[in-house]
N, C-alpha and C. Protein backbone atom coordinates (compact mmCIF):
# COMPACT_ATOMS: atom_id res chain seq x y z
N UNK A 1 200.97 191.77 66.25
CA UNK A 1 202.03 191.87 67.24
C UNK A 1 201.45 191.47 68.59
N UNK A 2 202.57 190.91 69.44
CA UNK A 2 201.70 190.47 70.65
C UNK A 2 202.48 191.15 72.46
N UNK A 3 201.92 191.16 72.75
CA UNK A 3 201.60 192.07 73.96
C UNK A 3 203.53 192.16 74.74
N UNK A 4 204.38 191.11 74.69
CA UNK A 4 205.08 191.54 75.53
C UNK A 4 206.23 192.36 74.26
N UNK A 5 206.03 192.30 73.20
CA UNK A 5 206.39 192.71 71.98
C UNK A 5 206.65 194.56 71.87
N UNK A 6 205.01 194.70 71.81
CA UNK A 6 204.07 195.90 72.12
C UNK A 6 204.44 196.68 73.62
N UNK A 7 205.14 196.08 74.72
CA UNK A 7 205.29 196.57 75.41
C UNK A 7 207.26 196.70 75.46
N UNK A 8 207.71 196.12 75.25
CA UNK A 8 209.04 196.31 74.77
C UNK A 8 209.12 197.81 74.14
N UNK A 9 208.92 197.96 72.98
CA UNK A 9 207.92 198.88 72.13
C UNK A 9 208.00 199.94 72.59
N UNK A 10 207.20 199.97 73.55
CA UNK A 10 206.39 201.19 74.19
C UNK A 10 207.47 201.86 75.51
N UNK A 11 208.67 200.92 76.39
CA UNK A 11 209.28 201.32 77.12
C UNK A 11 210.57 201.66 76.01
N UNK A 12 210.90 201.54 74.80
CA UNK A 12 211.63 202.14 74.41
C UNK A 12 211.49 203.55 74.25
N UNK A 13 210.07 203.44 73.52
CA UNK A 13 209.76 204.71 73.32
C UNK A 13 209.63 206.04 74.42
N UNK A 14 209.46 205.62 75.55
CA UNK A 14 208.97 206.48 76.30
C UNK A 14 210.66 206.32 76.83
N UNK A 15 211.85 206.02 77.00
CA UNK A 15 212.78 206.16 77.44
C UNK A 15 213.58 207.21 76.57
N UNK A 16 213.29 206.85 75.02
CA UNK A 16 213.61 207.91 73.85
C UNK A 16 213.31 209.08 74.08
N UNK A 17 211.71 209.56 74.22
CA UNK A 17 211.25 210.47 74.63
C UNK A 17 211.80 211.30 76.14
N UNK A 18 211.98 211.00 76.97
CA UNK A 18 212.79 211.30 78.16
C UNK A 18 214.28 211.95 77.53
N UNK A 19 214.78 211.10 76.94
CA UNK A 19 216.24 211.11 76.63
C UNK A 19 215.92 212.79 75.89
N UNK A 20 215.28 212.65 75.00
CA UNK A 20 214.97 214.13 74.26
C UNK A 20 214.38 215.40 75.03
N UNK A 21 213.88 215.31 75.92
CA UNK A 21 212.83 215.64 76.72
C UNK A 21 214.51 216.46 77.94
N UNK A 22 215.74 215.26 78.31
CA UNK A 22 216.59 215.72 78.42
C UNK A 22 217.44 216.72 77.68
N UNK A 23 217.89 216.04 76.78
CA UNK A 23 218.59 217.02 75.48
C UNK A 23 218.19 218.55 75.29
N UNK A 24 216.92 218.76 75.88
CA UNK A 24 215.89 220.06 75.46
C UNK A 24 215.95 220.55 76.60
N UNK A 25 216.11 220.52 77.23
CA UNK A 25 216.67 220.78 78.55
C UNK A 25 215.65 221.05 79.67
N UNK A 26 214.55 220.01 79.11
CA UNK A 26 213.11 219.75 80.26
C UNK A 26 213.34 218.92 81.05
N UNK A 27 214.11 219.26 82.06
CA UNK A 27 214.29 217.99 82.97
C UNK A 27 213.68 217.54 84.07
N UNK A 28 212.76 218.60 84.25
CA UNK A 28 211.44 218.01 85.40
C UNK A 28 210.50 216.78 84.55
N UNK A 29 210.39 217.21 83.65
CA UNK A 29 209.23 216.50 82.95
C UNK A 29 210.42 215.14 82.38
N UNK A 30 211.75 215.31 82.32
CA UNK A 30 212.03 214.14 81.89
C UNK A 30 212.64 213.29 83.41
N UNK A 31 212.63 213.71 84.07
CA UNK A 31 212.67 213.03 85.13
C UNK A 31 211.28 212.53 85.79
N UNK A 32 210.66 213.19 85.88
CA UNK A 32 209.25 212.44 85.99
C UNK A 32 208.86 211.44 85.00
N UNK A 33 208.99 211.20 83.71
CA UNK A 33 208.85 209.97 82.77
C UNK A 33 209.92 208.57 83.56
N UNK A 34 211.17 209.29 83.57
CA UNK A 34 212.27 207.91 83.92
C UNK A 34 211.66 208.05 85.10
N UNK A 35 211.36 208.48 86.06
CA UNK A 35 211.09 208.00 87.13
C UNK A 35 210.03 207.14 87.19
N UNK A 36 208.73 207.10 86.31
CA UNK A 36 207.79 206.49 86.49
C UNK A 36 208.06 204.92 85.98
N UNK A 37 208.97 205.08 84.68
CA UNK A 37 209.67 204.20 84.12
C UNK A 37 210.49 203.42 85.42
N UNK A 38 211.10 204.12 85.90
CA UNK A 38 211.57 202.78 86.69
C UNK A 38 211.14 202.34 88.09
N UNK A 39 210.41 203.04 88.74
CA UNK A 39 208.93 202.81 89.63
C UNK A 39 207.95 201.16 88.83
N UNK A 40 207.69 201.73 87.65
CA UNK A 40 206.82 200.49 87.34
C UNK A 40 208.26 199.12 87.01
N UNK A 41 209.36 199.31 86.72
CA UNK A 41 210.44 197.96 86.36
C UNK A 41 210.43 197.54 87.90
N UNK A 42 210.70 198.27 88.58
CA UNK A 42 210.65 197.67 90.01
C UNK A 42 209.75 197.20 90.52
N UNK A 43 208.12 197.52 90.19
CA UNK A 43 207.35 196.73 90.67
C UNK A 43 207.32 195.91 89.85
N UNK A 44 207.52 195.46 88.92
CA UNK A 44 207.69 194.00 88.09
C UNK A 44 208.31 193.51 88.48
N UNK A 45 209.82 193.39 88.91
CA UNK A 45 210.81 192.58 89.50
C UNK A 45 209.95 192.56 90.65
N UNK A 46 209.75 193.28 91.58
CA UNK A 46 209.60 192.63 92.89
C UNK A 46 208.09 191.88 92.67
N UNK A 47 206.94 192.19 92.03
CA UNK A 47 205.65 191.62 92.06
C UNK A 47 205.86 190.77 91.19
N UNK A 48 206.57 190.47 90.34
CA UNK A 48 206.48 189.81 88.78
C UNK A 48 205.05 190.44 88.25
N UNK A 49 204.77 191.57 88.46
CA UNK A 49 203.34 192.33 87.62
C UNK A 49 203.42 193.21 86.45
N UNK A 50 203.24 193.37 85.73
CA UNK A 50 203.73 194.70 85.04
C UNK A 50 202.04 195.60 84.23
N UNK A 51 201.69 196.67 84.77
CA UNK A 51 200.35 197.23 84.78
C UNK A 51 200.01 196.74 83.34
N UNK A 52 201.39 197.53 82.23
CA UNK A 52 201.22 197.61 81.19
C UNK A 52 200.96 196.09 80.60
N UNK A 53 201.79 195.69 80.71
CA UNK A 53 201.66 194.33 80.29
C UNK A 53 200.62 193.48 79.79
N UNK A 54 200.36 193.44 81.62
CA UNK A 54 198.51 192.87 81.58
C UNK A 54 197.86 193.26 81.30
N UNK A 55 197.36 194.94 80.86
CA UNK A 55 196.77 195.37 79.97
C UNK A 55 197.15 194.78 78.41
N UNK A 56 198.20 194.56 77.76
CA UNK A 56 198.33 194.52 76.72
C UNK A 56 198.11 192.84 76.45
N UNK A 57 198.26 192.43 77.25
CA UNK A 57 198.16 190.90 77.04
C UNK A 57 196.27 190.37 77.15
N UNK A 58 195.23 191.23 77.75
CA UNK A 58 194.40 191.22 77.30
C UNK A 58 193.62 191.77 76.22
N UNK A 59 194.18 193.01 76.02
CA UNK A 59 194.17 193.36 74.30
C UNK A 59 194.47 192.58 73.19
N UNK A 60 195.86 192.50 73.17
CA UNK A 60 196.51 191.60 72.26
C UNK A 60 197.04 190.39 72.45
N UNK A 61 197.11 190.01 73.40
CA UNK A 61 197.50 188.19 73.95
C UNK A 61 198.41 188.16 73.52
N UNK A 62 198.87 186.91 74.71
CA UNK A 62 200.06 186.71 74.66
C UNK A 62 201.41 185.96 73.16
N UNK A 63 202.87 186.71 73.50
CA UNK A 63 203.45 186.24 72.49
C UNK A 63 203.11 184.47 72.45
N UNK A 64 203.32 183.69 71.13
CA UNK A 64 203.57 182.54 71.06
C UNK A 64 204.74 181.92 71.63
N UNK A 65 205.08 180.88 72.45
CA UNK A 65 205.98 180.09 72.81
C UNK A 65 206.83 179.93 71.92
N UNK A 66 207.99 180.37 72.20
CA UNK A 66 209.25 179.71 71.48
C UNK A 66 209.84 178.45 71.66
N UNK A 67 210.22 177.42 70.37
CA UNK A 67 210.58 175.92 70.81
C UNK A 67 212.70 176.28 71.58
């Protein structure tokens, strides 16, 4: 699997987790996840950076080009 894949992935998961984290009725701790969650989408849009990313894209490199 390759990195922007793996990171797709990984912001589902941690949005799932929040969502439950809501449901349970922990909402400090699930507001601190979405918040961090969308702290880091915003610095991607505005930097085009994403921490995770570039970590994962030197782990696992990048997806292959689609024709």
């Amino acid at each position: 699997m390759c990195a922007e894949k793996i990171q797709r992935f990984l912001m589902a998961a941690v949005l799932t987790i929040a969502l439950f984290l809501f449901a349970d009725g922990e909402m400090l701790y699930a507001m601190i996840l979405q918040t961090l969650v969308i702290v880091m989408v915003i610095v991607w849009a505005l930097f085009d950076f994403c921490p995770s990313l570039w970590i994962f894209k030197r782990v696992f490199g990048k997806c292959p080009q689609k024709d």
